[in-house]
N, C-alpha and C. Protein backbone atom coordinates (compact mmCIF):
# COMPACT_ATOMS: atom_id res chain seq x y z
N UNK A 1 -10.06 -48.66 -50.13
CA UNK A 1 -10.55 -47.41 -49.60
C UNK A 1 -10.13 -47.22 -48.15
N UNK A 2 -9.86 -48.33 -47.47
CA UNK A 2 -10.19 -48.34 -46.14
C UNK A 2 -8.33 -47.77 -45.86
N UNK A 3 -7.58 -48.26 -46.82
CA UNK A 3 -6.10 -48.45 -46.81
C UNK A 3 -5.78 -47.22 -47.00
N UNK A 4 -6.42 -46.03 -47.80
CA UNK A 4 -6.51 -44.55 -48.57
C UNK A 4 -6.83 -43.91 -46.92
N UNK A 5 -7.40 -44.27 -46.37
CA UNK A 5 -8.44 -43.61 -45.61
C UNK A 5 -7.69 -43.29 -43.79
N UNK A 6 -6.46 -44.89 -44.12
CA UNK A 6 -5.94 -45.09 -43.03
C UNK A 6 -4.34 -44.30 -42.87
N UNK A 7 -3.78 -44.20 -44.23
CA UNK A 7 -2.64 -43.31 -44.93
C UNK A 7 -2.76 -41.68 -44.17
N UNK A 8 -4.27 -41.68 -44.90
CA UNK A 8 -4.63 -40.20 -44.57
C UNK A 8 -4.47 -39.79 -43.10
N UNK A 9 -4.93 -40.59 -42.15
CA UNK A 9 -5.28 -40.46 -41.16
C UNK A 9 -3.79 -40.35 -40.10
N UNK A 10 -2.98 -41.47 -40.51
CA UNK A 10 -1.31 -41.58 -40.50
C UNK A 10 -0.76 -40.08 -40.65
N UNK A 11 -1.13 -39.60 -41.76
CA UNK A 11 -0.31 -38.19 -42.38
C UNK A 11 -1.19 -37.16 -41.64
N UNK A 12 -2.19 -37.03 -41.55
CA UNK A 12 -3.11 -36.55 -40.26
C UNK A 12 -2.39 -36.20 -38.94
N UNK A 13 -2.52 -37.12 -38.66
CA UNK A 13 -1.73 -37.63 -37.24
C UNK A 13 -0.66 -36.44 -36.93
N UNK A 14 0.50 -37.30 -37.95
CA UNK A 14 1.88 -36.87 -38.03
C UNK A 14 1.67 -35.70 -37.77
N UNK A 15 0.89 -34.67 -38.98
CA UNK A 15 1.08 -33.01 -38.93
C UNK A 15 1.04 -32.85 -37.47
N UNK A 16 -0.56 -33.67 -36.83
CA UNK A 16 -1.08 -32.65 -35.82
C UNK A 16 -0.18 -32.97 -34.88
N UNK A 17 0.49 -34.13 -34.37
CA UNK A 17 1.51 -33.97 -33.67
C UNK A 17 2.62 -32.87 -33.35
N UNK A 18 3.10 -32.97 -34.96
CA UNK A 18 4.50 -31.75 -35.50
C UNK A 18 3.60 -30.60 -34.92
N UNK A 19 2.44 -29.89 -35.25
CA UNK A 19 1.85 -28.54 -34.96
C UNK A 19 1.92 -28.63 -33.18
N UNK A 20 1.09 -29.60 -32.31
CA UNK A 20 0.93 -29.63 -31.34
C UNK A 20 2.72 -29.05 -30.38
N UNK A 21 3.64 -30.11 -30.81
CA UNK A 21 4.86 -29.79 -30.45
C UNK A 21 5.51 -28.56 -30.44
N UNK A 22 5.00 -28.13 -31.42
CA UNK A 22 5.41 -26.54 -31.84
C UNK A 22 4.42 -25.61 -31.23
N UNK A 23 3.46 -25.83 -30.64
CA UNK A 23 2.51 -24.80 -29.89
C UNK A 23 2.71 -25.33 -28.50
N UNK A 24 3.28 -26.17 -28.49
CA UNK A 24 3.99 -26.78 -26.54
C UNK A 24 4.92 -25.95 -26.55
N UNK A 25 5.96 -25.64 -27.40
CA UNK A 25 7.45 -25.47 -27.22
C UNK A 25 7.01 -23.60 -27.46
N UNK A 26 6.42 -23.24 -27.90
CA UNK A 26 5.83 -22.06 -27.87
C UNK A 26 5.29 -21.13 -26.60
N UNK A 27 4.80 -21.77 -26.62
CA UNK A 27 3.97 -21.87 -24.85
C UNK A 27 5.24 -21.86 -23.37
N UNK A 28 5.99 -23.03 -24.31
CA UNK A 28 6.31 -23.09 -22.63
C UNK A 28 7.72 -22.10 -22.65
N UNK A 29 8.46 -21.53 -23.90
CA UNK A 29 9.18 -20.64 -23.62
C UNK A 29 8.62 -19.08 -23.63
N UNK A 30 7.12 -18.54 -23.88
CA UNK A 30 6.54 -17.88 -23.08
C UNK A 30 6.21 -17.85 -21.94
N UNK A 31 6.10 -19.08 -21.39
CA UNK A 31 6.05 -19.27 -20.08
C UNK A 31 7.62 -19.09 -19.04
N UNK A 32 8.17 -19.43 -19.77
CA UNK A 32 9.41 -19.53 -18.69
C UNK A 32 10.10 -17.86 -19.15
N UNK A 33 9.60 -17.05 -20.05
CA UNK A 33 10.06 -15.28 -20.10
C UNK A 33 9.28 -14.58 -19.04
N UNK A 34 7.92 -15.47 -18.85
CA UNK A 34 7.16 -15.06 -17.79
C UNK A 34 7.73 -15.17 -16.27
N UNK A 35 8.27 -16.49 -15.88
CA UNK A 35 8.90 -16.55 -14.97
C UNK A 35 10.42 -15.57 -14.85
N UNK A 36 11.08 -16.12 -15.51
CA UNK A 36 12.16 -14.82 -15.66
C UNK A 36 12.00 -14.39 -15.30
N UNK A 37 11.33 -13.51 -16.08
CA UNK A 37 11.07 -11.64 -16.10
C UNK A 37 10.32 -11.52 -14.07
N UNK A 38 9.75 -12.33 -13.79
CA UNK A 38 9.01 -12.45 -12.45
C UNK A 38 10.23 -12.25 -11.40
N UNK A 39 10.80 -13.56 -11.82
CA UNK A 39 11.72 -13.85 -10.95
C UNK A 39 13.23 -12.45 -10.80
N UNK A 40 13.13 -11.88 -12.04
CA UNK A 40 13.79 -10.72 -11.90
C UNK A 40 13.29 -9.29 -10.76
N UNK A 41 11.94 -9.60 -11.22
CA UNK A 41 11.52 -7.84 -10.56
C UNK A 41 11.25 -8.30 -8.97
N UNK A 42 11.31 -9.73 -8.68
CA UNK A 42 11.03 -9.74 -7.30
C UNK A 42 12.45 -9.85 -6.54
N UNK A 43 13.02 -10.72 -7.21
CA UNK A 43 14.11 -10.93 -6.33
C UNK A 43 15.63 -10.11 -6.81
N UNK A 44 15.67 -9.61 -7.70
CA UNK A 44 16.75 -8.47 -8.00
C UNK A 44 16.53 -7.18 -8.23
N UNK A 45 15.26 -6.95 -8.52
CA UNK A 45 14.80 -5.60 -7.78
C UNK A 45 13.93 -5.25 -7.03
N UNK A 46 13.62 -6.26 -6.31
CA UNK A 46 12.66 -6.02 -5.12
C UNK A 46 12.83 -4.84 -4.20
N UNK A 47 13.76 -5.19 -3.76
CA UNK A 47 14.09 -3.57 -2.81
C UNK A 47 13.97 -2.53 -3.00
N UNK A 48 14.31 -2.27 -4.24
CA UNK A 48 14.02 -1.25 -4.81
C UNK A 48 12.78 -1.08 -5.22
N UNK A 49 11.80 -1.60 -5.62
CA UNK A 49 10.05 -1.25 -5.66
C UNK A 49 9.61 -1.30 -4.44
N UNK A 50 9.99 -2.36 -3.32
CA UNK A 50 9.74 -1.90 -2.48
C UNK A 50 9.56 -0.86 -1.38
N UNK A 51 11.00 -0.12 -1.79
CA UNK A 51 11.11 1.13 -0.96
C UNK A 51 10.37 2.24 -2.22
N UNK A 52 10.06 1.83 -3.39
CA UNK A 52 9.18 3.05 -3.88
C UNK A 52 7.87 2.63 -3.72
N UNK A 53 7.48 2.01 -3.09
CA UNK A 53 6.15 1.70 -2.50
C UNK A 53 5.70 2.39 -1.05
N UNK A 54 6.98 2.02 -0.75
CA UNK A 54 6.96 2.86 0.93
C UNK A 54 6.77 4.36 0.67
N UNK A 55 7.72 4.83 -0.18
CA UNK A 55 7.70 6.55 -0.44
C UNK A 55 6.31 6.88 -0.64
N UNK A 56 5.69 5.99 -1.77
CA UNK A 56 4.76 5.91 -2.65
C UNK A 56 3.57 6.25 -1.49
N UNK A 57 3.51 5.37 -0.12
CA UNK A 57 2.40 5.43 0.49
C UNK A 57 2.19 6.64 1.71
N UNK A 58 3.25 7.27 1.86
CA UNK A 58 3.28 8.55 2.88
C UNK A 58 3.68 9.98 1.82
N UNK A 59 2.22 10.49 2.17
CA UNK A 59 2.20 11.73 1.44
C UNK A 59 2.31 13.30 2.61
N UNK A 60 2.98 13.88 2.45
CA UNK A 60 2.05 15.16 3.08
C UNK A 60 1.98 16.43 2.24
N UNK A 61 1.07 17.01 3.25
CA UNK A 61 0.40 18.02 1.94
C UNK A 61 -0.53 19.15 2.42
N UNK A 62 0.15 19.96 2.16
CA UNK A 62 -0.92 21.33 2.96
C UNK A 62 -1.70 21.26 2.37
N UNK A 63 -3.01 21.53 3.15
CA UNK A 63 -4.17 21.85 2.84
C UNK A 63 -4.52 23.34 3.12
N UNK A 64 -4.76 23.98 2.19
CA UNK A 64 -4.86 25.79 2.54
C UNK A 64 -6.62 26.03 2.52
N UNK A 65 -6.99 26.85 3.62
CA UNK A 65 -8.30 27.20 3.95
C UNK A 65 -9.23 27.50 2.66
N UNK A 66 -10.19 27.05 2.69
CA UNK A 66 -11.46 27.62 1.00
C UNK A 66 -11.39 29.14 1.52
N UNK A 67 -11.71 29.68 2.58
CA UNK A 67 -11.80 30.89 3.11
C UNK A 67 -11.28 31.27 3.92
N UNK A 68 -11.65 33.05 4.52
CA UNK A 68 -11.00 33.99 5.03
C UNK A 68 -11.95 33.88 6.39
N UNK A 69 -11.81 34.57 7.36
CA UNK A 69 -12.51 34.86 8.79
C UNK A 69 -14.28 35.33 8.36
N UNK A 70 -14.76 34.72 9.01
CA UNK A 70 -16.24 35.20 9.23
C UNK A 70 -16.71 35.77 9.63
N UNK A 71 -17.43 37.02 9.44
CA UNK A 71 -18.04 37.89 10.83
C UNK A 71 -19.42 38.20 10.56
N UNK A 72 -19.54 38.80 11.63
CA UNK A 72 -20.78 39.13 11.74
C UNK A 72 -21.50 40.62 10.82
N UNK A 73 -22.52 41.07 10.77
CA UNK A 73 -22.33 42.56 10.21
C UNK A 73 -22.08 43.52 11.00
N UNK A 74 -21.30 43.70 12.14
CA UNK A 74 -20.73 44.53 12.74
C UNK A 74 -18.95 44.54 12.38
N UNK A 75 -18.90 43.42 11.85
CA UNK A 75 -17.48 43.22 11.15
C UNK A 75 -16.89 42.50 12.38
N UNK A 76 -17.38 41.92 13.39
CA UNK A 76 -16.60 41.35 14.80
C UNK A 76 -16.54 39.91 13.75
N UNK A 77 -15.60 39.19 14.47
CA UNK A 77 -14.87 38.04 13.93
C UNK A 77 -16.03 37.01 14.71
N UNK A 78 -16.48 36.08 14.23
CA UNK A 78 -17.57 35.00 14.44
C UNK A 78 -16.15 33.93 14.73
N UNK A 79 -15.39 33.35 13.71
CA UNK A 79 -14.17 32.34 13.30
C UNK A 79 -13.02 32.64 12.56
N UNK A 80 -12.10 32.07 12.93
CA UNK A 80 -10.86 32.81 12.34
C UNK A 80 -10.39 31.22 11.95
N UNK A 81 -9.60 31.45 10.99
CA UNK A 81 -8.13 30.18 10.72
C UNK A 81 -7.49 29.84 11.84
N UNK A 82 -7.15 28.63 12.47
CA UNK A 82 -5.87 28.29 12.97
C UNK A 82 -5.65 26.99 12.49
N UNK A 83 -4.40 26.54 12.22
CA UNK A 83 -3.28 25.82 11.98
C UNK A 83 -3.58 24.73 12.76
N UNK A 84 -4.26 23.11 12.15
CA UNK A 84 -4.82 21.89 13.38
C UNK A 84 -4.12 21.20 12.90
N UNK A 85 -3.49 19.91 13.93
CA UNK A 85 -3.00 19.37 13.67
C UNK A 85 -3.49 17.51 14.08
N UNK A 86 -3.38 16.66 13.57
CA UNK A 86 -4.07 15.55 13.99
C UNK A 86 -2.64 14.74 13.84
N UNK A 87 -2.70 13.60 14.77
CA UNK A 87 -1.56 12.71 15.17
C UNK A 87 -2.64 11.18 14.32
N UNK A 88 -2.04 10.82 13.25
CA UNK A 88 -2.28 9.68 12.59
C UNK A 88 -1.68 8.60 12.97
N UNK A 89 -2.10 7.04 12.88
CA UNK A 89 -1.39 6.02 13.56
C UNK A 89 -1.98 4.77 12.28
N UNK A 90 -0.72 4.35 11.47
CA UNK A 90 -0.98 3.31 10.64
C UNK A 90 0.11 2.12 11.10
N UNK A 91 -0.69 1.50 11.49
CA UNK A 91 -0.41 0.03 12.21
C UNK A 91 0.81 -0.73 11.50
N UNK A 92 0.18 -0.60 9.82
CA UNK A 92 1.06 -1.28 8.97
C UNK A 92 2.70 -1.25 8.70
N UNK A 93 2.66 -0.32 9.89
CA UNK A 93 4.59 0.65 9.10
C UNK A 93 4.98 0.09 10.43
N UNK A 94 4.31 -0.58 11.24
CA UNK A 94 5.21 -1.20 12.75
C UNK A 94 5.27 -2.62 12.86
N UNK A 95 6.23 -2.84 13.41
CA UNK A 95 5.90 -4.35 13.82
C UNK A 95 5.49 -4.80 15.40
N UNK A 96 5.80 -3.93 16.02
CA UNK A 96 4.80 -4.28 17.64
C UNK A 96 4.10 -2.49 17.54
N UNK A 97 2.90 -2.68 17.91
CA UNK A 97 2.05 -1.51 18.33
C UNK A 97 2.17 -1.51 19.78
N UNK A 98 2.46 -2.45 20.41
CA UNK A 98 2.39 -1.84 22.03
C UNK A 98 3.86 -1.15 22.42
N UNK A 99 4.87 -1.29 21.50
CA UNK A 99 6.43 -0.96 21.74
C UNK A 99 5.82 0.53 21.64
N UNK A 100 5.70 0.85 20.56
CA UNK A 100 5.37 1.99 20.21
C UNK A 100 4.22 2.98 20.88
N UNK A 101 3.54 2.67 21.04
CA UNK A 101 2.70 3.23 21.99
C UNK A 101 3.16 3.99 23.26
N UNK A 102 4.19 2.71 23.78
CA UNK A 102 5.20 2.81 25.00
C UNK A 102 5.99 4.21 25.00
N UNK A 103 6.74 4.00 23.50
CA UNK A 103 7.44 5.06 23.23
C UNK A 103 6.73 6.70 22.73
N UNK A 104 5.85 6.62 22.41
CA UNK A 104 4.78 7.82 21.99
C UNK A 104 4.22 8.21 23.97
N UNK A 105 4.28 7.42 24.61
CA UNK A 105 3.87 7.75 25.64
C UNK A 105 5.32 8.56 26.88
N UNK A 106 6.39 7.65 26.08
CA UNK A 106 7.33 8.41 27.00
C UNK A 106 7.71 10.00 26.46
N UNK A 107 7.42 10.15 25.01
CA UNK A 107 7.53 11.26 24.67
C UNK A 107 6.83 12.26 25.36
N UNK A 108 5.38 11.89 25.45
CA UNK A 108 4.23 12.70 25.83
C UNK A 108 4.86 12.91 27.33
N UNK A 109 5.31 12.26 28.34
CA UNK A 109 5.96 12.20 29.22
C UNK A 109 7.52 13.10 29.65
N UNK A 110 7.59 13.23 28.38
CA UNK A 110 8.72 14.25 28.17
C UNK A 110 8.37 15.31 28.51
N UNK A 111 7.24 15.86 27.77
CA UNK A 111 6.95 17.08 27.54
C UNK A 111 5.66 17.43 28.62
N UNK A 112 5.43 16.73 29.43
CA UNK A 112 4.29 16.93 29.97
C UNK A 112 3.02 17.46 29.43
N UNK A 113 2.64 16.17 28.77
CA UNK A 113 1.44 16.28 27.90
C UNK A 113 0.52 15.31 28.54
N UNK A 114 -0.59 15.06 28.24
CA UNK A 114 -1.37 13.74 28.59
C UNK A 114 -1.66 13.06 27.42
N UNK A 115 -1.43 11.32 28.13
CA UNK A 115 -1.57 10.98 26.63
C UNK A 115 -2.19 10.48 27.14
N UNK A 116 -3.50 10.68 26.38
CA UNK A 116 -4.87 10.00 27.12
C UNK A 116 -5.72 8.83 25.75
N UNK A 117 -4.33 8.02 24.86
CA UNK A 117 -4.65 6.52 24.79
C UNK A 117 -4.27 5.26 25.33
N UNK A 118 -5.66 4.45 25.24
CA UNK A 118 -5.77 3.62 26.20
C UNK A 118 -5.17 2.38 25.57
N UNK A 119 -4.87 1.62 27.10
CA UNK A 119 -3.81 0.34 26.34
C UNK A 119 -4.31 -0.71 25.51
N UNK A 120 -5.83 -0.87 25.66
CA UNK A 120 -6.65 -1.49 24.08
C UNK A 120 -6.58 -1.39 22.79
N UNK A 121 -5.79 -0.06 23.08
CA UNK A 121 -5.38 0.39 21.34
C UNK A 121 -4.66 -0.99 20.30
N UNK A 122 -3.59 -1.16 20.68
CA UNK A 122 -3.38 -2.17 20.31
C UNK A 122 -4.08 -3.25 19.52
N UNK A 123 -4.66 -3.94 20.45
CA UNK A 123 -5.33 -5.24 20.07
C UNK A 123 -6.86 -4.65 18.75
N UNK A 124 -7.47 -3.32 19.35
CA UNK A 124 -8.81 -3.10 17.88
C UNK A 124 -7.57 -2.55 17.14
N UNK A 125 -6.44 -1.89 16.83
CA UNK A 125 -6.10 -1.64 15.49
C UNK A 125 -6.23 -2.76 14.27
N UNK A 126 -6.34 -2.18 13.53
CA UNK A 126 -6.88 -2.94 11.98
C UNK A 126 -5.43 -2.30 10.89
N UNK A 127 -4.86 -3.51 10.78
CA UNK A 127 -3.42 -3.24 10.12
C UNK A 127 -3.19 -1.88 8.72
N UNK A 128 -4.68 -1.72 8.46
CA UNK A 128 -4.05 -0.32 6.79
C UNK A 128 -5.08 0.14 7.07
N UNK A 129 -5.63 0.22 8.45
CA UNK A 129 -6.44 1.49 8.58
C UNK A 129 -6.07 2.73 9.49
N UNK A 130 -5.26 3.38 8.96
CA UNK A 130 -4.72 4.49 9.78
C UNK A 130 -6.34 5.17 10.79
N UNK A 131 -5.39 5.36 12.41
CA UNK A 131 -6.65 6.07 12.72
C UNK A 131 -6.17 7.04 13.63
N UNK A 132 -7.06 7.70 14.31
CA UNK A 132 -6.76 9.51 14.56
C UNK A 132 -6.08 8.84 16.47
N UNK A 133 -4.66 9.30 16.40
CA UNK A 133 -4.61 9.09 18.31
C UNK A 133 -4.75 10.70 18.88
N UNK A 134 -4.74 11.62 17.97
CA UNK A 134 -4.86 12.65 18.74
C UNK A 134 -5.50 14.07 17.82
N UNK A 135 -6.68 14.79 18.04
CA UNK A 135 -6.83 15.60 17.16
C UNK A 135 -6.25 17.12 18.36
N UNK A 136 -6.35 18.29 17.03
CA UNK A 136 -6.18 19.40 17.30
C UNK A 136 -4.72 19.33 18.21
N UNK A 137 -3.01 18.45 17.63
CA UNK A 137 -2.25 18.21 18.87
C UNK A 137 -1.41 19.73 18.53
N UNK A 138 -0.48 19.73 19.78
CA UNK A 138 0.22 20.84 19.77
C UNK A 138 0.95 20.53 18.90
N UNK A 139 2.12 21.25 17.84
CA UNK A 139 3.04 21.35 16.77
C UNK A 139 4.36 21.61 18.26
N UNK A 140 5.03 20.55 18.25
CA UNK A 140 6.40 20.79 19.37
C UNK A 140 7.18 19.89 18.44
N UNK A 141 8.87 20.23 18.80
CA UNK A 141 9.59 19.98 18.03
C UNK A 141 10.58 19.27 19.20
């Protein structure tokens, strides 16, 4: 019995081996289509997702008024529409913020504007949090 028992266990064996091998060899050439395929989209088309990432993250986009001028019941104008413009600053698209700053300042300097941010800017920016350096700015070209 013991000899029946030990056969079995032999032929046992064997299968689960043969199965095991075949769910390794399974595995690991899913695994390596995984790498592939990885190793493709990063390093032979990287550039290319990359720069549709960039496109991807700068939008613009008119925003048109909910309404018309407000008045009073004499029909005098209370508020009217005008055209605002805000100067946005996302940290993430530079690699020195104080270069830039420099250069946003010689512009303003151009045109005789005041640029009334301060040189701390820098150091509190927070890398993907775009924040406001200038509201209501003039539209100059």
């Amino acid at each position: 019995m013991e000899e029946l028992h030990a056969r079995l266990n032999d032929q046992q064996s064997a299968e689960f081996q043969l199965r095991f091998k075949i769910l390794f060899a399974v595995i690991l050439v899913a695994l390596s289509l995984v790498i592939i395929r990885l190793g493709y989209l990063q390093i032979i088309r990287g550039d290319e997702f990359h720069q549709k990432s960039e496109n991807n993250s700068i939008r613009l986009r008119k925003i048109r008024p909910p309404r018309g001028l407000i008045m009073d019941l004499r029909r005098q104008v209370m508020v009217e529409n005008q055209p605002s413009f805000d100067i946005l600053f996302a940290p993430n698209r530079v690699g020195d913020i104080a270069n830039v700053m420099r250069k946003m300042k010689d512009i303003y300097d151009e045109r005789n504007l005041d640029f009334s941010i301060d040189s701390t800017l820098a150091e509190r920016a927070r890398p993907f949090a775009p924040f406001r350096l200038e509201r209501n700015a003039q539209w100059f070209v």
